[in-house]
N, C-alpha and C. Protein backbone atom coordinates (compact mmCIF):
# COMPACT_ATOMS: atom_id res chain seq x y z
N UNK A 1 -14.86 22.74 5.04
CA UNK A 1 -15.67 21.65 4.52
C UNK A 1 -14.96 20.33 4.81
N UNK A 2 -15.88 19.26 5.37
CA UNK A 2 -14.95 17.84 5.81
C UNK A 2 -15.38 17.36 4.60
N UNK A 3 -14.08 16.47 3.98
CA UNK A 3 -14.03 15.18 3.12
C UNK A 3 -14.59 14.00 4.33
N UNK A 4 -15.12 13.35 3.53
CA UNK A 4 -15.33 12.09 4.00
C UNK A 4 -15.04 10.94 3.33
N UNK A 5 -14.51 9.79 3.28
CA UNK A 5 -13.89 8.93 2.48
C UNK A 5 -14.69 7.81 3.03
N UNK A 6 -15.14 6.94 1.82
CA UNK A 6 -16.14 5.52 2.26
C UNK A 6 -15.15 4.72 1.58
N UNK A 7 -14.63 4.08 2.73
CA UNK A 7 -14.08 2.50 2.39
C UNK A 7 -14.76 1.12 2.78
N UNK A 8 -14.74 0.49 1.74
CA UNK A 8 -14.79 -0.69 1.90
C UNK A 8 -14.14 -1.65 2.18
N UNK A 9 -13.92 -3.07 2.98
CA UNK A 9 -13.34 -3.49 3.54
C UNK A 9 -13.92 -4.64 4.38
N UNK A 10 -13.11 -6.09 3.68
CA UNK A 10 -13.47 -7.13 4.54
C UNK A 10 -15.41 -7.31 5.02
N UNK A 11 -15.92 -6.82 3.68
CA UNK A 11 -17.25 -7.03 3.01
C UNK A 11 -17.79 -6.41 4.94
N UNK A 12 -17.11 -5.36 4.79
CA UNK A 12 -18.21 -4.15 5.63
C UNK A 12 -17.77 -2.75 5.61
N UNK A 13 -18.53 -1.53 5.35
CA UNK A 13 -17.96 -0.26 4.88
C UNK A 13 -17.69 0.71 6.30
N UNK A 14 -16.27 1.49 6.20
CA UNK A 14 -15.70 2.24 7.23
C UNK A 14 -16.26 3.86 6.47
N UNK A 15 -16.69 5.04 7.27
CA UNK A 15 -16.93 6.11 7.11
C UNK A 15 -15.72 6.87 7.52
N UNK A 16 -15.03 7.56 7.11
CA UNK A 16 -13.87 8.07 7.85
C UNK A 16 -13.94 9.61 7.18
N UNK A 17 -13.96 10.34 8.34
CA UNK A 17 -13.50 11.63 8.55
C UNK A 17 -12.14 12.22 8.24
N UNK A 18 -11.80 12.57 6.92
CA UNK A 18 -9.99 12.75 6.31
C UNK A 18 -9.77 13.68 7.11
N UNK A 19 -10.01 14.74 8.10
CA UNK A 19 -9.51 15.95 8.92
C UNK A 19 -9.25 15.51 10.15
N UNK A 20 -9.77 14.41 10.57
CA UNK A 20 -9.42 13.60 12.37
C UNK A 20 -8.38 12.35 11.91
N UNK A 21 -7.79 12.27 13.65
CA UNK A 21 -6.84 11.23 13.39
C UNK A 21 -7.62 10.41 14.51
N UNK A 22 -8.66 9.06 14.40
CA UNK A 22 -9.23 8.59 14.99
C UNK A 22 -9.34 7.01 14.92
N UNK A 23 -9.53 6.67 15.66
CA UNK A 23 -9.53 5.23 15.46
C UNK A 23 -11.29 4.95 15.26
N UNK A 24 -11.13 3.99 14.42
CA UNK A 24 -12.28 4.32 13.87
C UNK A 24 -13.20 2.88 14.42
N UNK A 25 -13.04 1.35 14.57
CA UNK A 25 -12.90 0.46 15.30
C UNK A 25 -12.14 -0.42 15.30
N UNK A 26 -11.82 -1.11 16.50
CA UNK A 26 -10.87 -2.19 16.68
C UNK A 26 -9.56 -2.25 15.28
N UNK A 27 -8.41 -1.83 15.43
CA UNK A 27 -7.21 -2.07 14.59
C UNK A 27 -7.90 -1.40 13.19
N UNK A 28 -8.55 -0.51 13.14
CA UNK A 28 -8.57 0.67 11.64
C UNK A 28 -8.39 1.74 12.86
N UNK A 29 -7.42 2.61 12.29
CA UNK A 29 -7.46 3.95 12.18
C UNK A 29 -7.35 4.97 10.85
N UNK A 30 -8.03 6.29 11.51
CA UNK A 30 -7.59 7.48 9.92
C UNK A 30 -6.85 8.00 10.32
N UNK A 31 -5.21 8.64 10.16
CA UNK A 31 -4.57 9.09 10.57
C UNK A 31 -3.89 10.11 9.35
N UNK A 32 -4.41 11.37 9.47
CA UNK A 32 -4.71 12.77 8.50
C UNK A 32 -5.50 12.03 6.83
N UNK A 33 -6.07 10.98 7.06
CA UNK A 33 -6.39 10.76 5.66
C UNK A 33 -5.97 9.37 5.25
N UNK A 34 -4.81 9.17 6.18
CA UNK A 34 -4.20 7.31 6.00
C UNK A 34 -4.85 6.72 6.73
N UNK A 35 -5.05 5.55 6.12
CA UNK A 35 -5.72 4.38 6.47
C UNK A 35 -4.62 3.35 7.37
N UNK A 36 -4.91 2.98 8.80
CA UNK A 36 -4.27 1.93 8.96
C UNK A 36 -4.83 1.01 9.63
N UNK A 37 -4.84 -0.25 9.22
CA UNK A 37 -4.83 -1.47 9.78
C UNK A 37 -4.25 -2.07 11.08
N UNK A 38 -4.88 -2.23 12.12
CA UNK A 38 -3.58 -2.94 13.44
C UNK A 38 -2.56 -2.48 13.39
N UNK A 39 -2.35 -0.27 12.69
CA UNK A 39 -1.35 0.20 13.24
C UNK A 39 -1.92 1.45 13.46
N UNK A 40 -1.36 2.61 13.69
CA UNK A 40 -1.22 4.10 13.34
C UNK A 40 -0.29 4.51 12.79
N UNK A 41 0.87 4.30 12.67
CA UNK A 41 2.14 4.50 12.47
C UNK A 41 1.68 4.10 10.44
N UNK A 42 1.16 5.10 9.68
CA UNK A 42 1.05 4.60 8.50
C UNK A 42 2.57 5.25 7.53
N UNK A 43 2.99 5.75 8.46
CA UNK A 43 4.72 6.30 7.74
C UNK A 43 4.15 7.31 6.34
N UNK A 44 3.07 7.90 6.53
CA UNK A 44 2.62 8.73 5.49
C UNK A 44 1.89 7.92 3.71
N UNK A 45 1.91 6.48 4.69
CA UNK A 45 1.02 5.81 3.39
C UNK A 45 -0.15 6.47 3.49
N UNK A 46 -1.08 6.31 2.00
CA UNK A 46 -2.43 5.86 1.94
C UNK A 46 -3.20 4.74 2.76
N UNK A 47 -2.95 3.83 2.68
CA UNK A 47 -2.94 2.32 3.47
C UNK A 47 -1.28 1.72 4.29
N UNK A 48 -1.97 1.14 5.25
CA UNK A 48 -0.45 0.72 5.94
C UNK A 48 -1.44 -0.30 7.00
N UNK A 49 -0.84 -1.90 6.58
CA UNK A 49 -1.33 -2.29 6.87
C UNK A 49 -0.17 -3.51 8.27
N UNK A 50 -0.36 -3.63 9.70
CA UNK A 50 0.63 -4.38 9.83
C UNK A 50 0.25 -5.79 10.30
N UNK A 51 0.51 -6.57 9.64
CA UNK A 51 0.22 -8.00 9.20
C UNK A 51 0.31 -8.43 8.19
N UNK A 52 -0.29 -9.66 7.59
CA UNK A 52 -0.53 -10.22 6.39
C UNK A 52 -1.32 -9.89 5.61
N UNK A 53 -1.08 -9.41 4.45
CA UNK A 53 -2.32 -9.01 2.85
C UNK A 53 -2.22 -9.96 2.17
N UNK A 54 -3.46 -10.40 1.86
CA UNK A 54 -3.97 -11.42 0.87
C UNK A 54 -4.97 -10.56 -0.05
N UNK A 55 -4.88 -10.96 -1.35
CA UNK A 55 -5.75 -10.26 -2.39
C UNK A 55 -5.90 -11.38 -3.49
N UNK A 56 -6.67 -10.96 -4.60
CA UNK A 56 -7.22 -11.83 -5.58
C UNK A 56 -6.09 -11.70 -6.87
N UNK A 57 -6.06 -9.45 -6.49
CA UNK A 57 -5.30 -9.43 -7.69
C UNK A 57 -4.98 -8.11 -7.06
N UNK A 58 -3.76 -7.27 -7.57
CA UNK A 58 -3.50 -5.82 -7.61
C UNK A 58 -2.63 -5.46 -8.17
N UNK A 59 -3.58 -4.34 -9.13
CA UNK A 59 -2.55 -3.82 -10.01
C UNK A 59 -1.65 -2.50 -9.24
N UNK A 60 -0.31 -2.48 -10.18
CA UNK A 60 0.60 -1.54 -9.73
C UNK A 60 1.05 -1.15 -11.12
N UNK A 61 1.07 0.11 -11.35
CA UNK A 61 1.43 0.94 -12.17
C UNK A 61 3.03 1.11 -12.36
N UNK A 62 3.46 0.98 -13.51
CA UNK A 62 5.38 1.45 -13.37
C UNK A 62 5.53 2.04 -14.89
N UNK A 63 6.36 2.70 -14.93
CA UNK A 63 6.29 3.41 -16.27
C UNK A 63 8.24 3.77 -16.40
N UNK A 64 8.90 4.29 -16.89
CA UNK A 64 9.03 3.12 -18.30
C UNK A 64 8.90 1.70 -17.64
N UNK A 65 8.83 0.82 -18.61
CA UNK A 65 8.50 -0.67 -18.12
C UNK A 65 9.94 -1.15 -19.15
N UNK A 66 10.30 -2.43 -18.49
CA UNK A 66 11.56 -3.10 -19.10
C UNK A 66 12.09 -3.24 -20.41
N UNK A 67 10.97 -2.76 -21.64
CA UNK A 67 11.40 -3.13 -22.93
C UNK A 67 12.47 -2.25 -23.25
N UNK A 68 12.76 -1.49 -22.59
CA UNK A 68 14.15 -0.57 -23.18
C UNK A 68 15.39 -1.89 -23.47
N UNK A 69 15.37 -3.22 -22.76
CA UNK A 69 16.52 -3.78 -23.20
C UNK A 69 16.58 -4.16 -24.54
N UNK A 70 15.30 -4.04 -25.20
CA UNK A 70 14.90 -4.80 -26.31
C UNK A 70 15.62 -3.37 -27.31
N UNK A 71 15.80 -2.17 -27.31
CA UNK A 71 16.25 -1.04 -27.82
C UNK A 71 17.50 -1.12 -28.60
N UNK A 72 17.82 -1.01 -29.58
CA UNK A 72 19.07 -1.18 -30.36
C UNK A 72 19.92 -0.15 -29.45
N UNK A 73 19.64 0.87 -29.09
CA UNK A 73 21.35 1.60 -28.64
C UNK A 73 21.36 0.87 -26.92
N UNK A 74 20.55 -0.38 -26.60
CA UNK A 74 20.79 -0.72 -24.80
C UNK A 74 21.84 -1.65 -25.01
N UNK A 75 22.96 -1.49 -24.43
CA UNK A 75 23.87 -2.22 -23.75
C UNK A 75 23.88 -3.02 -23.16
N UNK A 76 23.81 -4.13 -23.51
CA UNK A 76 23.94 -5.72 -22.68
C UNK A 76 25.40 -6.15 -22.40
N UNK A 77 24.95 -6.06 -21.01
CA UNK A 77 26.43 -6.54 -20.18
C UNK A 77 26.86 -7.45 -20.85
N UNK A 78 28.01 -8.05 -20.80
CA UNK A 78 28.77 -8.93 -21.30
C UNK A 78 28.63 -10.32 -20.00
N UNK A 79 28.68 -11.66 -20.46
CA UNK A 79 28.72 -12.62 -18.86
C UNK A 79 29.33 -12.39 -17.99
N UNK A 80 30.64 -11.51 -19.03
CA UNK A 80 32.31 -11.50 -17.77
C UNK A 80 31.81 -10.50 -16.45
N UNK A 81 31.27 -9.45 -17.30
CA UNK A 81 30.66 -8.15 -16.12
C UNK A 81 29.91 -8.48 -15.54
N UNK A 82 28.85 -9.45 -16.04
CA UNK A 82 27.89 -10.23 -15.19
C UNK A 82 28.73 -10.44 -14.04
N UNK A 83 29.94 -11.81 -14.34
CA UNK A 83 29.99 -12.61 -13.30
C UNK A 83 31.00 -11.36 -12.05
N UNK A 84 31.83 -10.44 -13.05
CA UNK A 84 32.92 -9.69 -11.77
C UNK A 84 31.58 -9.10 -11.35
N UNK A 85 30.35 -8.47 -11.72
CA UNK A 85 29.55 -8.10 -10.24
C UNK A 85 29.20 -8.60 -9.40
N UNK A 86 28.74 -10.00 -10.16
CA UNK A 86 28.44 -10.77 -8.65
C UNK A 86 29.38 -11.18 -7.70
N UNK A 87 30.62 -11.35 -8.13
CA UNK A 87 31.96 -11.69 -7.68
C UNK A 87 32.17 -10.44 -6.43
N UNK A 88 31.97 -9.32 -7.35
CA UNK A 88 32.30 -7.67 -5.98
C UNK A 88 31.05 -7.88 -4.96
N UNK A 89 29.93 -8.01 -5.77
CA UNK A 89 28.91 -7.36 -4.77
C UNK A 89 27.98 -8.06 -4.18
N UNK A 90 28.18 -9.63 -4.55
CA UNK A 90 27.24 -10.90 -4.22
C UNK A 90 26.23 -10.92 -4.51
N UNK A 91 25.57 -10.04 -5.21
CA UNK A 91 24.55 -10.17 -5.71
C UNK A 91 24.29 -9.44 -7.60
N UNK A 92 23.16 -9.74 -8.46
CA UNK A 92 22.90 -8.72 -9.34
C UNK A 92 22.75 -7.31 -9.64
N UNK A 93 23.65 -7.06 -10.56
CA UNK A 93 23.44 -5.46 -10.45
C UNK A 93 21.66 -4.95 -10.82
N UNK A 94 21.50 -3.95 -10.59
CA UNK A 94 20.61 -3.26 -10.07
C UNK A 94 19.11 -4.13 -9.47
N UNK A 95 20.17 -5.01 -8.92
CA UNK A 95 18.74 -5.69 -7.92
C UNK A 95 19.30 -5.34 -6.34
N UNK A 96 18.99 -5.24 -5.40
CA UNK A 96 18.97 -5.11 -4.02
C UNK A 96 19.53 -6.39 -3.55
N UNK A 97 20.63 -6.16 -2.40
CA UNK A 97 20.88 -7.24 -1.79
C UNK A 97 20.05 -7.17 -0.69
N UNK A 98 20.26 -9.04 -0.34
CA UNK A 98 19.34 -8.99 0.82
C UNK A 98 19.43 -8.47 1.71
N UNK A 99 20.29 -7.73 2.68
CA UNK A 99 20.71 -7.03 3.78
C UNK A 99 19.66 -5.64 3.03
N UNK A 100 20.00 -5.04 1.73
CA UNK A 100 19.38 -3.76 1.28
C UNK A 100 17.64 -4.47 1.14
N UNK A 101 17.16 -5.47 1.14
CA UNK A 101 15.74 -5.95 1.36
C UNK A 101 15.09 -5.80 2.50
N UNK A 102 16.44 -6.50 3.58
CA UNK A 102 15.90 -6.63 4.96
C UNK A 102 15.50 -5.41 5.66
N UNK A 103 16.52 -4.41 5.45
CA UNK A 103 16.45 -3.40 5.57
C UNK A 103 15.58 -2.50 5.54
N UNK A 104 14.94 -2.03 3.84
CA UNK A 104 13.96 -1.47 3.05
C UNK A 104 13.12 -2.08 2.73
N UNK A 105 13.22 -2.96 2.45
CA UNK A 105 11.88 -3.77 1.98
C UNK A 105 12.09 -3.44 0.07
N UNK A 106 11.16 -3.52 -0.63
CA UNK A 106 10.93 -3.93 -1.43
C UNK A 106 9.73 -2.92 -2.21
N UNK A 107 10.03 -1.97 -3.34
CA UNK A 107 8.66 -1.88 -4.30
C UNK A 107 7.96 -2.75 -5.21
N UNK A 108 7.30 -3.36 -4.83
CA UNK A 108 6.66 -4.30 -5.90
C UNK A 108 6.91 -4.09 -7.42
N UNK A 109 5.85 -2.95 -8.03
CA UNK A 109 6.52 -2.76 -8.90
C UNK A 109 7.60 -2.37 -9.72
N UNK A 110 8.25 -1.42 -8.92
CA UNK A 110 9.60 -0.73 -9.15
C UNK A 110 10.37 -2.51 -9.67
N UNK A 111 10.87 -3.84 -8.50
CA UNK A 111 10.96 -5.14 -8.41
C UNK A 111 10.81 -5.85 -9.83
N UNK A 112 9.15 -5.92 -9.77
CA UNK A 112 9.05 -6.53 -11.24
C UNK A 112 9.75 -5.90 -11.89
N UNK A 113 9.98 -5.13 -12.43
CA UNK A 113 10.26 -4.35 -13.65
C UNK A 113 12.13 -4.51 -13.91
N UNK A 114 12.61 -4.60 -13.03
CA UNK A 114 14.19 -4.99 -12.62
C UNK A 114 14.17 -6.26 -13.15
N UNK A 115 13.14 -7.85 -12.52
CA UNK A 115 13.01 -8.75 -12.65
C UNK A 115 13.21 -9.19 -13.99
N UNK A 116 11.81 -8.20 -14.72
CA UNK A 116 11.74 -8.24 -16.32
C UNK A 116 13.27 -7.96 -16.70
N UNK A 117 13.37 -7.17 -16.79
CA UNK A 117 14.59 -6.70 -17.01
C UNK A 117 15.91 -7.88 -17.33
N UNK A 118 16.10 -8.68 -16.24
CA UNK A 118 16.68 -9.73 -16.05
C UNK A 118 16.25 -10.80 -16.83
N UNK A 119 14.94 -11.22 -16.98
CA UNK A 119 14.52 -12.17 -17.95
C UNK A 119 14.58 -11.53 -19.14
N UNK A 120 14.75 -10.43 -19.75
CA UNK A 120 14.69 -10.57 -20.70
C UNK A 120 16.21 -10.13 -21.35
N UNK A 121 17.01 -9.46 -20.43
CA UNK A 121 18.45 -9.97 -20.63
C UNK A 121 18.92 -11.41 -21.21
N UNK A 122 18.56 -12.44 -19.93
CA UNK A 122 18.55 -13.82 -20.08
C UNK A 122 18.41 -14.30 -21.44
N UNK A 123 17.18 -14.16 -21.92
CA UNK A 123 16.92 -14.33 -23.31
C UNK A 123 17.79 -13.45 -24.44
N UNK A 124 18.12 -12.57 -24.37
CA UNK A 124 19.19 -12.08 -25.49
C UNK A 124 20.51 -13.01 -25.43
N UNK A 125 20.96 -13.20 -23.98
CA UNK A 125 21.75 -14.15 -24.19
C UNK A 125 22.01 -15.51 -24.65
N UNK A 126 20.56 -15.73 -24.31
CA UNK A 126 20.15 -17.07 -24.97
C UNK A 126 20.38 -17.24 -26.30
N UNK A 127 19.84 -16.33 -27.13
CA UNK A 127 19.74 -16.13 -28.59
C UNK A 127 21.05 -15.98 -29.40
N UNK A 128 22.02 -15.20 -28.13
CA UNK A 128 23.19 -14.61 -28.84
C UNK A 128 23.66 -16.34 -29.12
N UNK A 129 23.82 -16.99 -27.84
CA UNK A 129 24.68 -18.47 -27.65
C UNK A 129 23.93 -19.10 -28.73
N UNK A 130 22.54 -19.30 -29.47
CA UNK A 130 21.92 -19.96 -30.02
C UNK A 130 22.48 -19.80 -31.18
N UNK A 131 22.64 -18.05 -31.70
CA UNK A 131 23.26 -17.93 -32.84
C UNK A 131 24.81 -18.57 -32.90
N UNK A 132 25.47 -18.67 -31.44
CA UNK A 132 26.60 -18.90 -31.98
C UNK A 132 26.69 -20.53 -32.48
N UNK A 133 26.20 -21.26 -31.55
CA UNK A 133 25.74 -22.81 -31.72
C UNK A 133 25.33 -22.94 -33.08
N UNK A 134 24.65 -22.24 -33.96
CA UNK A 134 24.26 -22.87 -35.18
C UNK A 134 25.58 -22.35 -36.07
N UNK A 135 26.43 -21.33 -35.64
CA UNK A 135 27.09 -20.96 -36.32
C UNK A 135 28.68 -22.42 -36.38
N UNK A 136 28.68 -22.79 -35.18
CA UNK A 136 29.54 -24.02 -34.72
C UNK A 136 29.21 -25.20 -35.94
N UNK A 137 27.61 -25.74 -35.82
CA UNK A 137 27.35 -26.99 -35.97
C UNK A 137 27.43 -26.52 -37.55
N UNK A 138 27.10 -24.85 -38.30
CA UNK A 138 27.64 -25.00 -39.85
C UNK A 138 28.42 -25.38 -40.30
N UNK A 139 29.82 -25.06 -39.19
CA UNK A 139 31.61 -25.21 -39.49
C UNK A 139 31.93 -26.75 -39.22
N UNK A 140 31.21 -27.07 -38.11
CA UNK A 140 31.55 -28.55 -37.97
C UNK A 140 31.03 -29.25 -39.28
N UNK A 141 29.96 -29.11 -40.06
CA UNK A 141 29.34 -29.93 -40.92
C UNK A 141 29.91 -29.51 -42.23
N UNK A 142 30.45 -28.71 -42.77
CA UNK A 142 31.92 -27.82 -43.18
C UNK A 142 32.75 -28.67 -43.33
N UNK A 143 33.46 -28.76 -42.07
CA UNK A 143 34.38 -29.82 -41.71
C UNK A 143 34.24 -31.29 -41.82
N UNK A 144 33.41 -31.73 -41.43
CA UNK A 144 33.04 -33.38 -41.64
C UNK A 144 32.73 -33.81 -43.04
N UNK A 145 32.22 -32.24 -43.98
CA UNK A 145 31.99 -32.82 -45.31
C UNK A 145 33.61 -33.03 -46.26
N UNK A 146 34.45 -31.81 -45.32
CA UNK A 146 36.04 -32.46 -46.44
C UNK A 146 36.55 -33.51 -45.37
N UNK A 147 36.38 -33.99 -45.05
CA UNK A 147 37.04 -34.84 -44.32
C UNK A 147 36.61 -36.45 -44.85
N UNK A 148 34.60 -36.12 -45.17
CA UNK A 148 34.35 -36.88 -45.83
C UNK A 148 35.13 -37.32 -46.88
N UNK A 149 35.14 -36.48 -48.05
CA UNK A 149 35.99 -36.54 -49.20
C UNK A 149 37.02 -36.86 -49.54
N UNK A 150 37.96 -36.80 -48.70
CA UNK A 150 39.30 -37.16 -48.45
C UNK A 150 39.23 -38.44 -48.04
């Protein structure tokens, strides 16, 4: 029994045969079921497109998602470990250097979720320094009141 898969696309619909590897017209091919754009070579994507994608919107699915930093038993690096990683490895830990970008490229979402990750590190640190700052300007005002007195 043939599957047949109806795609839509660039507001006109492709019929594609999932059991042939065919070009279907000008820069679409089906290749066992992948879709490619101005390639064949879909490296075992669903879609593989080679050029530029423009979209409105697309969602990407990631699961766990970043709030684990928010978790009482997660471990927040310290700045110092911050800074000796970037110091060893020139870049953030568990983000990709650019050579490992150029290279591989990039999961979108897998990406965000690292990103998050990082912002919301950022902000614990923020909060920690915030707490310490109000804890400063108590002692200073502490201080300025016997000093007053005297």
């Amino acid at each position: 029994m043939k599957k047949i898969i109806i795609l839509t696309l660039f507001s006109f619909t492709i019929f594609l045969n999932a059991q042939t590897s065919t070009q279907l017209c000008t820069n679409f091919y089906n290749v066992d079921g992948n879709i490619g754009i101005a390639t064949e070579n879909t490296q075992g994507y669903k879609l593989a497109v080679k050029g530029n994608v423009i979209a409105e919107k697309i969602k990407v699915q990631v699961y766990p998602w970043a709030d684990f930093v928010f978790y009482e038993d997660y471990k927040l690096p310290t700045l110092a470990e911050v800074e000796k990683h970037i110091k060893e490895k020139g870049h953030l830990e568990h983000i990709p250097s650019a050579k490992e970008v150029a290279k591989n490229g990039i999961h979108l979402g897998e990406m965000d979720k690292k990103l998050l990750q990082k912002i919301e590190e950022l902000t614990l640190y923020i909060i920690q320094k915030e707490k310490k700052i109000q804890q400063q300007r108590a002692r200073l005002e502490k201080i300025e009141a016997q000093i007053t007195k005297n």
